[in-house]
Protein backbone atom coordinates (compact mmCIF):
# COMPACT_ATOMS: atom_id res chain seq x y z
CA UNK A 1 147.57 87.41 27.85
CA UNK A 2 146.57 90.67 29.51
CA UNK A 3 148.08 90.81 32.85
CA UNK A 4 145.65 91.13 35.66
CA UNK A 5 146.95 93.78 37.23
CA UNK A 6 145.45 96.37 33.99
CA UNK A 7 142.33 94.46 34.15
CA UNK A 8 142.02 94.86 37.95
CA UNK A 9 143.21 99.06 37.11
CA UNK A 10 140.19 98.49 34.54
CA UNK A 11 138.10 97.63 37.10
CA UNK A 12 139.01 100.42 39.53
CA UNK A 13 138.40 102.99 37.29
CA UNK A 14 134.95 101.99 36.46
CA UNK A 15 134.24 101.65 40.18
CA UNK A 16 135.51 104.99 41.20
CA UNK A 17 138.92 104.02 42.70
CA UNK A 18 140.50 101.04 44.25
CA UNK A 19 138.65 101.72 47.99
CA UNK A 20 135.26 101.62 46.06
CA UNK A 21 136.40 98.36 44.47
CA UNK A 22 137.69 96.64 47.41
CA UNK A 23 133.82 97.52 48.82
CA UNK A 24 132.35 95.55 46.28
CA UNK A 25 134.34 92.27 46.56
CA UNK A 26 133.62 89.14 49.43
CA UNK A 27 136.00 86.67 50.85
CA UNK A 28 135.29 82.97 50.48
CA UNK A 29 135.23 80.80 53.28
CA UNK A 30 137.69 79.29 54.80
CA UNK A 31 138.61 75.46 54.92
CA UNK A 32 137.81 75.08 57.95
CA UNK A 33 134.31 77.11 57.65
CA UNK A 34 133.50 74.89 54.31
CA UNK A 35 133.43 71.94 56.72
CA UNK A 36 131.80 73.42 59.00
CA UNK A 37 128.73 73.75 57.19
CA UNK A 38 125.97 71.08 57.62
CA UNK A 39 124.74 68.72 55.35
CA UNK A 40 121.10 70.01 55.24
CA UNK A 41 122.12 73.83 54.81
CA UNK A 42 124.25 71.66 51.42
CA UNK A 43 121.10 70.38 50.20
CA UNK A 44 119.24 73.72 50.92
CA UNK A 45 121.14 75.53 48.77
CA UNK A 46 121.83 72.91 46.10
CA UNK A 47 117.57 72.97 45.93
CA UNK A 48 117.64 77.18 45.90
CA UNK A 49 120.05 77.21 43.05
CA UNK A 50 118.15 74.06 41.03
CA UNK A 51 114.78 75.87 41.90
CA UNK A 52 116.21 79.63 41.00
CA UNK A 53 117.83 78.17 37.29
CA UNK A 54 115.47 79.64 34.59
CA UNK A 55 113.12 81.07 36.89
CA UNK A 56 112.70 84.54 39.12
CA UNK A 57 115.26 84.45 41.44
CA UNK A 58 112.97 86.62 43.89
CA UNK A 59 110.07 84.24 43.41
CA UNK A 60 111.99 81.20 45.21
CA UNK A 61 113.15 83.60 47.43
CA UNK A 62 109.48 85.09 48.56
CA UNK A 63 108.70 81.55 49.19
CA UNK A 64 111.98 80.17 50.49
CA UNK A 65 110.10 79.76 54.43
CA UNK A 66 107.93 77.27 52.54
CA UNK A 67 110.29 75.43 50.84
CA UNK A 68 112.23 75.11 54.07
CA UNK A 69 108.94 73.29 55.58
CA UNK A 70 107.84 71.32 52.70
CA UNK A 71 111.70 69.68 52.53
CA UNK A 72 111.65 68.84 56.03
CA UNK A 73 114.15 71.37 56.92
CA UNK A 74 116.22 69.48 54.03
CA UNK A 75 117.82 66.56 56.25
CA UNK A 76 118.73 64.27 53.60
CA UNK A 77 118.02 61.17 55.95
CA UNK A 78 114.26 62.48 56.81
CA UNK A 79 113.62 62.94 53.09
CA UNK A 80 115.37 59.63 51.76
CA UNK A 81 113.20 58.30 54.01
CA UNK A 82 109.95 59.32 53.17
CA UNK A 83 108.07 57.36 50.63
CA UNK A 84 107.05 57.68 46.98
CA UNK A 85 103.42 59.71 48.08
CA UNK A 86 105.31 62.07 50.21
CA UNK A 87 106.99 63.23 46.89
CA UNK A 88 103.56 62.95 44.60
CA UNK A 89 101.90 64.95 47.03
CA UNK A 90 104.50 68.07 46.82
CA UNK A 91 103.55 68.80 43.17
CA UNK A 92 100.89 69.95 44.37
CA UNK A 93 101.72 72.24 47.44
CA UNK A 94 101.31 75.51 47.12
CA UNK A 95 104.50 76.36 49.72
CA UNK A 96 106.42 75.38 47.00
CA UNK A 97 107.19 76.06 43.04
CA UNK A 98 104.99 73.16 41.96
CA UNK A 99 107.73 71.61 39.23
CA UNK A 100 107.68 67.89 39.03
CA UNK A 101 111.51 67.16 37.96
CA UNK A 102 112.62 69.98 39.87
CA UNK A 103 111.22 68.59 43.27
CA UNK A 104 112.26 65.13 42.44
CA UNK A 105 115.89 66.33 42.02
CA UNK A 106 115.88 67.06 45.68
CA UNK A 107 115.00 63.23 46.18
CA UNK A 108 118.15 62.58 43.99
CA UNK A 109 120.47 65.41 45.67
CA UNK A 110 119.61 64.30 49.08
CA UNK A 111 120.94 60.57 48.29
CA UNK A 112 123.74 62.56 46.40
CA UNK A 113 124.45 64.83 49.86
CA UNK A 114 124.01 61.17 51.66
CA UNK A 115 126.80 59.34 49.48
CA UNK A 116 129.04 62.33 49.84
CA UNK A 117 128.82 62.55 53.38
CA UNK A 118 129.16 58.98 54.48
CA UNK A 119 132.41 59.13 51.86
CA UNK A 120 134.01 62.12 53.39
CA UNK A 121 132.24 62.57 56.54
CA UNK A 122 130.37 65.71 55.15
CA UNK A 123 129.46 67.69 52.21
CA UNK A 124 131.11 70.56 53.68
CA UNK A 125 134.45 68.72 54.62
CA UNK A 126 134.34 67.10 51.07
CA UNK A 127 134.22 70.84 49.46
CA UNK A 128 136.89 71.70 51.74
CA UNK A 129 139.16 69.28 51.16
CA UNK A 130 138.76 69.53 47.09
CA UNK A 131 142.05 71.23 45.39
CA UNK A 132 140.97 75.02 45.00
CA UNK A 133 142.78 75.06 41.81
CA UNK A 134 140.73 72.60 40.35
CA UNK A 135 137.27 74.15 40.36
CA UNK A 136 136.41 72.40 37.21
CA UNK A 137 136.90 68.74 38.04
CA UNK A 138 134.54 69.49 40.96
CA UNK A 139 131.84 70.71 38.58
CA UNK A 140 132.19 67.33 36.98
CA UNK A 141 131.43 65.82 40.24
CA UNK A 142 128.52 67.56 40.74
CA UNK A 143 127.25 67.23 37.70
CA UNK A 144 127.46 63.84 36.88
CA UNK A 145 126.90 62.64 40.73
CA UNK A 146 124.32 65.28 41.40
CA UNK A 147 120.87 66.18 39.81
CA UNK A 148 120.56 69.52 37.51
CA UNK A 149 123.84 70.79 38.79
CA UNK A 150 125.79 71.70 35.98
CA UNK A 151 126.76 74.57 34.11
CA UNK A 152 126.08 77.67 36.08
CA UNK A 153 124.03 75.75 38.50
CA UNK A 154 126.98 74.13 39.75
CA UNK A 155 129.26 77.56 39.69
CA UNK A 156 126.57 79.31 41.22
CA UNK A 157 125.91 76.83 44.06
CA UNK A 158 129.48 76.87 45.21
CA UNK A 159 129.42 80.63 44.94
CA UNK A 160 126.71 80.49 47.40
CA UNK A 161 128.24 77.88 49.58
CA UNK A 162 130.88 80.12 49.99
CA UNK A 163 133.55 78.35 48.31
CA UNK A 164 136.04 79.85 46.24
CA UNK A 165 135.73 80.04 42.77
CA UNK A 166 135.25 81.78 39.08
CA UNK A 167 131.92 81.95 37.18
CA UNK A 168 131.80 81.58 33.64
CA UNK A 169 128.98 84.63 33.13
CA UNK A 170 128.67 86.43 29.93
CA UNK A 171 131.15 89.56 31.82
CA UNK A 172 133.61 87.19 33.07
CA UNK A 173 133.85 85.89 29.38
CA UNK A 174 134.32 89.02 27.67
CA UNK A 175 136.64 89.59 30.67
CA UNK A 176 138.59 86.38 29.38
CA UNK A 177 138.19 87.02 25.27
CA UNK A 178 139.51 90.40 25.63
CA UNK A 179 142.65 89.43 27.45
CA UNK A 180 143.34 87.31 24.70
CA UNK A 181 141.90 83.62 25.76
CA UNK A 182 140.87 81.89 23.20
CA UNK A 183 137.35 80.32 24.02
CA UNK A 184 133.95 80.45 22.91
CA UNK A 185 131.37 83.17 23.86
CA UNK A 186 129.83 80.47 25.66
CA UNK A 187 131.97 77.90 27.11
CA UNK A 188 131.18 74.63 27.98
CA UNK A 189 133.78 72.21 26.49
CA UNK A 190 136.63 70.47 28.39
CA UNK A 191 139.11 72.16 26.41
CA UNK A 192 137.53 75.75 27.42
CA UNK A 193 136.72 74.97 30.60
CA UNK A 194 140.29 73.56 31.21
CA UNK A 195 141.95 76.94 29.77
CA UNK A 196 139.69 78.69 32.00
CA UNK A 197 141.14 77.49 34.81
CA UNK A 198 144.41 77.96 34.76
CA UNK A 199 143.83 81.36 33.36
CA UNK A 200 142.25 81.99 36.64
CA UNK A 201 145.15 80.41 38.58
CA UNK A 202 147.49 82.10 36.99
CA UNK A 203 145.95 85.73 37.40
CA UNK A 204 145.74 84.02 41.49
CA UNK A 205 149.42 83.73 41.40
CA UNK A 206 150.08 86.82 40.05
CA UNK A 207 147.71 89.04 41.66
CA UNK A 208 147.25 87.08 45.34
CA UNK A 209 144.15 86.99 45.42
CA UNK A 210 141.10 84.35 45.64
CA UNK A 211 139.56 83.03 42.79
CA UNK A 212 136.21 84.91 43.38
CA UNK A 213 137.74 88.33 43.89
CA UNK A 214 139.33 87.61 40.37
CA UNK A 215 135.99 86.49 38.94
CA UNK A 216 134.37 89.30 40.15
CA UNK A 217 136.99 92.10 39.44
CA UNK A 218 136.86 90.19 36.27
CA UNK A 219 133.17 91.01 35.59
CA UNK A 220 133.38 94.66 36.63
CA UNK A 221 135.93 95.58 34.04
CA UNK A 222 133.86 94.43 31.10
CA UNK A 223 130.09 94.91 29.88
CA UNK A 224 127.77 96.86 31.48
CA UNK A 225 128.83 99.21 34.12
CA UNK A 226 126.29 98.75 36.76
CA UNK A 227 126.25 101.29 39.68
CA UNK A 228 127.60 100.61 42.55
CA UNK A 229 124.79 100.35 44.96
CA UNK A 230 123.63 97.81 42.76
CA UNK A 231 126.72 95.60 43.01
CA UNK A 232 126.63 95.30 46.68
CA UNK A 233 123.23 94.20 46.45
CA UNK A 234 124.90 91.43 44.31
CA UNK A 235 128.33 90.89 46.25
CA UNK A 236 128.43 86.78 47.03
CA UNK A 237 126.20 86.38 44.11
CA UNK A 238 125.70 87.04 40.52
CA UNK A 239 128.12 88.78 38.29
């Protein structure tokens, strides 16, 4: 395997220098700022990133105010409280992106955010408290325990969250091929998935640094060299 200090030199050069790199990268958050987080800022996000999948990221985002107000401010107790019309009646309110299984996957996410809480006493202290070199069992959580949250859903929800972790986009994959992984162009088995991970934790040994900054510096040395400016605009985000 290529070591990741030549793809991280890789990286650099594309960028215009190591300072310009370091500029583009973010830190996660802390344990201690993972549990901090509250449950209904959880379920927000879980709903922005099952909302955003396959659809115009800057559409959900023009109408995010709405969504915010039609979801009761996403407390998962209000909404698991609110009957079967309350739901109905959102497919057709125009606040929101009027998709039937997408807004009853909040109904199932908020009793998922619910379960987790009363279990660990938050969703926040429950990400915090997950192994960080085990991304991939906890995107088997949520995606068998949660509602349209796997794949990149999943990655791109703890992304958000702020918790530390790889992606598995098309850059980070020619990243991986190139240095010699052996795994499909698109990844999604156990077995890829698995070798994924300790790639990653392995190039975090060696190189020190969190899983995202890995991911990311990962990205920038392969596939399309977007500008700079560009990649700030993304930094916490996509790759």
């Amino acid at each position: 395997m290529l070591s990741f200090a030549k793809i991280e030199a890789r990286a650099a050069k594309r960028k215009g220098g190591e300072k310009e790199l370091e500029k583009l990268l973010s830190k996660p958050l802390s344990a201690k700022q993972l549990a901090a987080i509250p449950d209904d800022r959880v379920l927000s996000e879980m709903t922005r990133r099952v909302f955003a999948a396959g659809f115009a990221w800057s559409v959900i985002e023009a109408k995010w105010s709405g969504f915010e107000e039609a979801f009761l401010g996403f407390d998962p107790a209000r909404l698991l409280f609110q009957p079967d019309d309350y739901w109905h009646d959102l497919t057709s309110d125009t606040r929101i992106v009027r998709n039937g299984q997408k807004i009853m996957a909040v109904r199932d996410n908020a009793r998922f955010v619910a379960d987790i809480a009363k279990e660990h006493g938050s969703f926040g202290k429950f990400l915090s408290q997950w192994p960080a070199d085990d991304q991939t069992g906890l995107l088997e959580v949520l995606a068998k325990r949660g509602k349209r949250l796997g794949g990149n859903t999943g990655q791109y929800l703890l992304r958000f969250l702020g918790r530390d972790g790889f992606m598995t986009s098309r850059d980070v994959v020619a990243c991986l091929r190139d240095a010699g992984l052996d795994i499909a162009e698109k990844p999604t088995s156990k077995r890829d998935m698995k070798k994924i991970q300790d790639q990653f934790n392995a190039w975090a040994t060696e190189s020190g640094r969190p899983l995202s900054q890995i991911s990311r510096i990962c990205a920038m040395s392969a596939g399309e060299n977007l500008d700079n400016e560009t990649l700030r605009r993304r930094v916490g985000g996509e790759e």
